[in-house]
C-alpha atoms as a PDB file:
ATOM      1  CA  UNK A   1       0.000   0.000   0.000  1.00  0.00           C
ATOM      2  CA  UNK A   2       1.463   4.167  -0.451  1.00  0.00           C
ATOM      3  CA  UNK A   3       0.934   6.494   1.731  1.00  0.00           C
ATOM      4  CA  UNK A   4      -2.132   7.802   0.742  1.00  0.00           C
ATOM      5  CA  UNK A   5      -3.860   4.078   1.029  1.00  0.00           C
ATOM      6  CA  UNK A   6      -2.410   4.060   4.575  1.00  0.00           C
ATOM      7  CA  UNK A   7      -4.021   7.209   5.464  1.00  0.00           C
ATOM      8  CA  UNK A   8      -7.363   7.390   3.848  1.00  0.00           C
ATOM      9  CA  UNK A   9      -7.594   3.433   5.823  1.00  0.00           C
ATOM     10  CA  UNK A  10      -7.202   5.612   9.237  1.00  0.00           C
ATOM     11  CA  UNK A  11      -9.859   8.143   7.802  1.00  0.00           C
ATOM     12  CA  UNK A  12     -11.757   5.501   6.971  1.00  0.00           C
ATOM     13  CA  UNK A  13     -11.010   3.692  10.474  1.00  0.00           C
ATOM     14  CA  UNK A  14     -12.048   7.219  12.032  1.00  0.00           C
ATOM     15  CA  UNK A  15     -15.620   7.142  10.046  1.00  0.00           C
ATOM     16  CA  UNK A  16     -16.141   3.598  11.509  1.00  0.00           C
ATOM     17  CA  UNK A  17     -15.643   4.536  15.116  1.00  0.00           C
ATOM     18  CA  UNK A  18     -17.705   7.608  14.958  1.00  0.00           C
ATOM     19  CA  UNK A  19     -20.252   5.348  13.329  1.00  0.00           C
ATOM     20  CA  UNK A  20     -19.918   2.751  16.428  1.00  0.00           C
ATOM     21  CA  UNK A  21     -20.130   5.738  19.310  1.00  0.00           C
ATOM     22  CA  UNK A  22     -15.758   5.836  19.749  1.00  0.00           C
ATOM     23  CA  UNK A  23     -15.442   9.490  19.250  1.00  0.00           C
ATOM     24  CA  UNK A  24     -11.940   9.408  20.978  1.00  0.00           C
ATOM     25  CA  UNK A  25     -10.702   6.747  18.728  1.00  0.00           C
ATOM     26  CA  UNK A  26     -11.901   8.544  15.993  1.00  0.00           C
ATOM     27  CA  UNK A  27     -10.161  11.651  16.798  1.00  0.00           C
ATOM     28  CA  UNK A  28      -7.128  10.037  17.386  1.00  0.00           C
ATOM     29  CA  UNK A  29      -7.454   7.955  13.878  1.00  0.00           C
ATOM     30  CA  UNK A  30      -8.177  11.456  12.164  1.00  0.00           C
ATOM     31  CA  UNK A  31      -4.898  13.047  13.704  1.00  0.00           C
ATOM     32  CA  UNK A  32      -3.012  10.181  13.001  1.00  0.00           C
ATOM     33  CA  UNK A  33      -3.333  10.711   9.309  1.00  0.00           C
ATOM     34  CA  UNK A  34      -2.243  14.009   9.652  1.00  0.00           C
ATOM     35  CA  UNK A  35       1.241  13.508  11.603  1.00  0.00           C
ATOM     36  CA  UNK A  36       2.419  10.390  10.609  1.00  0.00           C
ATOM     37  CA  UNK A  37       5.777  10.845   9.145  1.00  0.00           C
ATOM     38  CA  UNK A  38       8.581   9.370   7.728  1.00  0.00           C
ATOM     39  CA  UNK A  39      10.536  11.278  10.695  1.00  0.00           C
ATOM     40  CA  UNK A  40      10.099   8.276  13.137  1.00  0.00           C
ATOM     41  CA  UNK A  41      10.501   4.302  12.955  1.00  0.00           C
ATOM     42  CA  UNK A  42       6.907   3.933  13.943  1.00  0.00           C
ATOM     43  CA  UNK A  43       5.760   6.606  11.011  1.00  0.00           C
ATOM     44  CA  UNK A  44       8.326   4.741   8.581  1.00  0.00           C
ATOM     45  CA  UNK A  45       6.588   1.365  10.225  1.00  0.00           C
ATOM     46  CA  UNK A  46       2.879   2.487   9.670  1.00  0.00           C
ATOM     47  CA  UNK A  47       3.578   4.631   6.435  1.00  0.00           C
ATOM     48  CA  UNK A  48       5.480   1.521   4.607  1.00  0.00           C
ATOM     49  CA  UNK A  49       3.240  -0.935   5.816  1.00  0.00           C
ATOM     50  CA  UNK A  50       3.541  -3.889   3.457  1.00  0.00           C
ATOM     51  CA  UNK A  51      -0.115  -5.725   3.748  1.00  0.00           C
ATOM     52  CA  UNK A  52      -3.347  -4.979   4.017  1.00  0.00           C
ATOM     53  CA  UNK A  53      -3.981  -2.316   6.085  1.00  0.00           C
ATOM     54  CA  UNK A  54      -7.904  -2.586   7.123  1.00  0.00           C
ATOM     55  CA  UNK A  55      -7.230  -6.576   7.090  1.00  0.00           C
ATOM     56  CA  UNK A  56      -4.463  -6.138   9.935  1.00  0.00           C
ATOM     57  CA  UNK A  57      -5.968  -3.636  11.651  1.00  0.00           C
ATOM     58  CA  UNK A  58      -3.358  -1.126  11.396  1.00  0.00           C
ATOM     59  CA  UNK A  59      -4.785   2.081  12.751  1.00  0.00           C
ATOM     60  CA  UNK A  60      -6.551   0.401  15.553  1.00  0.00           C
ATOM     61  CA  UNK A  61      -3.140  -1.684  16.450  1.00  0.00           C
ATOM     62  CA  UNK A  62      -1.283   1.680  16.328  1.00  0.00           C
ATOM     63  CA  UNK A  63      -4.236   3.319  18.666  1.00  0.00           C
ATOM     64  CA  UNK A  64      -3.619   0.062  20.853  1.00  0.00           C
ATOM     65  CA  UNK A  65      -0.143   1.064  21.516  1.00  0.00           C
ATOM     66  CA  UNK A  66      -0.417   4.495  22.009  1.00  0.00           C
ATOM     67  CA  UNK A  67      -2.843   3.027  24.999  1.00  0.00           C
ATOM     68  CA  UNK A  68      -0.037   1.084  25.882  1.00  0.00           C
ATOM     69  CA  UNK A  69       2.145   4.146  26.131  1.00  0.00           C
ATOM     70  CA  UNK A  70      -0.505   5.429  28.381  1.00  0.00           C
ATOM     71  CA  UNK A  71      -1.965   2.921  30.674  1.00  0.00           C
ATOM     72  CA  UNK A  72       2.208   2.028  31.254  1.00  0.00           C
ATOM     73  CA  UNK A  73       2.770   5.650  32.331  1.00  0.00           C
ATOM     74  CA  UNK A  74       5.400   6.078  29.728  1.00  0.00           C
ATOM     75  CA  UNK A  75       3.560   9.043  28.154  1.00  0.00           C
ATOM     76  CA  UNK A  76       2.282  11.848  30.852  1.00  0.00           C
ATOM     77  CA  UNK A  77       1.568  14.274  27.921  1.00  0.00           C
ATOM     78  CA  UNK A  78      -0.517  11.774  25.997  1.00  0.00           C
ATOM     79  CA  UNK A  79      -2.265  10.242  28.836  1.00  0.00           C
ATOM     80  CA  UNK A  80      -4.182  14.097  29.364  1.00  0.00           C
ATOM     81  CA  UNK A  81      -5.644  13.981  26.169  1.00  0.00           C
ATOM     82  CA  UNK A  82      -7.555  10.410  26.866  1.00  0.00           C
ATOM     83  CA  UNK A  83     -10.799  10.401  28.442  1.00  0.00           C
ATOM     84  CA  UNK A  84     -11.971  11.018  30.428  1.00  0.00           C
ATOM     85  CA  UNK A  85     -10.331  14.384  29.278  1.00  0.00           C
ATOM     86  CA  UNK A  86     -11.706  16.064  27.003  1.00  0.00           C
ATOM     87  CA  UNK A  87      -9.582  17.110  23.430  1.00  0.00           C
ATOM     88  CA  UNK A  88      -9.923  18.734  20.373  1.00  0.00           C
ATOM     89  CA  UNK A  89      -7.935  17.266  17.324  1.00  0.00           C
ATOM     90  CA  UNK A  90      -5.835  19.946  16.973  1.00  0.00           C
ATOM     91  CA  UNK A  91      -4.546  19.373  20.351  1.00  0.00           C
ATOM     92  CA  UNK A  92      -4.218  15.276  19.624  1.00  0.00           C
ATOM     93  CA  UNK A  93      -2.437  16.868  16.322  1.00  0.00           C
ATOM     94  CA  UNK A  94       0.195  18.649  18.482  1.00  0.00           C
ATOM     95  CA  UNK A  95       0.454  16.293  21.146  1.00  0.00           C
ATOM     96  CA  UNK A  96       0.978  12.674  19.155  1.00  0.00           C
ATOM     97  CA  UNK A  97       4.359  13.621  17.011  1.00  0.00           C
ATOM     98  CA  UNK A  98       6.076  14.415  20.159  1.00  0.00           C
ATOM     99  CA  UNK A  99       4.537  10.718  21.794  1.00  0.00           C
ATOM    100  CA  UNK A 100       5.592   9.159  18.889  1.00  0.00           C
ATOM    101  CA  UNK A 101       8.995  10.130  19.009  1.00  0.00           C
ATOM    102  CA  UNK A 102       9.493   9.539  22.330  1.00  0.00           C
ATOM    103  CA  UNK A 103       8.239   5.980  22.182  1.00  0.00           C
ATOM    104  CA  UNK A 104      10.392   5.422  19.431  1.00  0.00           C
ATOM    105  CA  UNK A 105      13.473   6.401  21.974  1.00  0.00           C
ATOM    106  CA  UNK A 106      12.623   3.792  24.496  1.00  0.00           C
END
């Protein structure tokens, strides 16, 4: 799959979860098709995927472990814009590149 593919799946992964009642996952789907780059492993990771992106699941596996990051502690800054906070996607825009590349460190 290009790029493109990659991110209109977590556009179309966002329209699912709003469909289903997941607005956060949603949101966070949306931004993630904004700021994933080729800047980080995980952006090279999720950008080059080589399969089938809605058949693997890829934006909700990448969602999963930016939970990780959170319910681990290893992300302070990410865990205020979960619920039960509430966020806009601008701020889960400027919030997740920094995340990312800090994961990517550990």
């Amino acid at each position: 799959m290009d790029e493109r593919e990659i991110r209109d799946h977590f556009l179309a992964q966002a329209k699912a979860c709003d469909g289903l009642g997941s607005p956060f996952t949603a949101n966070l789907c949306r931004a993630l098709a904004k700021v994933l780059d080729a800047n980080t492993r995980t952006g090279r990771a999720v950008l080059g995927w080589p399969g089938d992106a809605r058949a693997d699941g890829l934006a909700l596996r990448v969602c999963g472990a930016l939970h990780a990051l959170v319910l681990t502690g290893a992300s302070e800054r990410l865990a205020l814009i979960y619920p039960p906070n509430q966020t806009s996607e601008s701020e889960t825009v400027r919030v997740l590149p920094k995340a990312i590349a800090r994961s990517d460190e550990q």
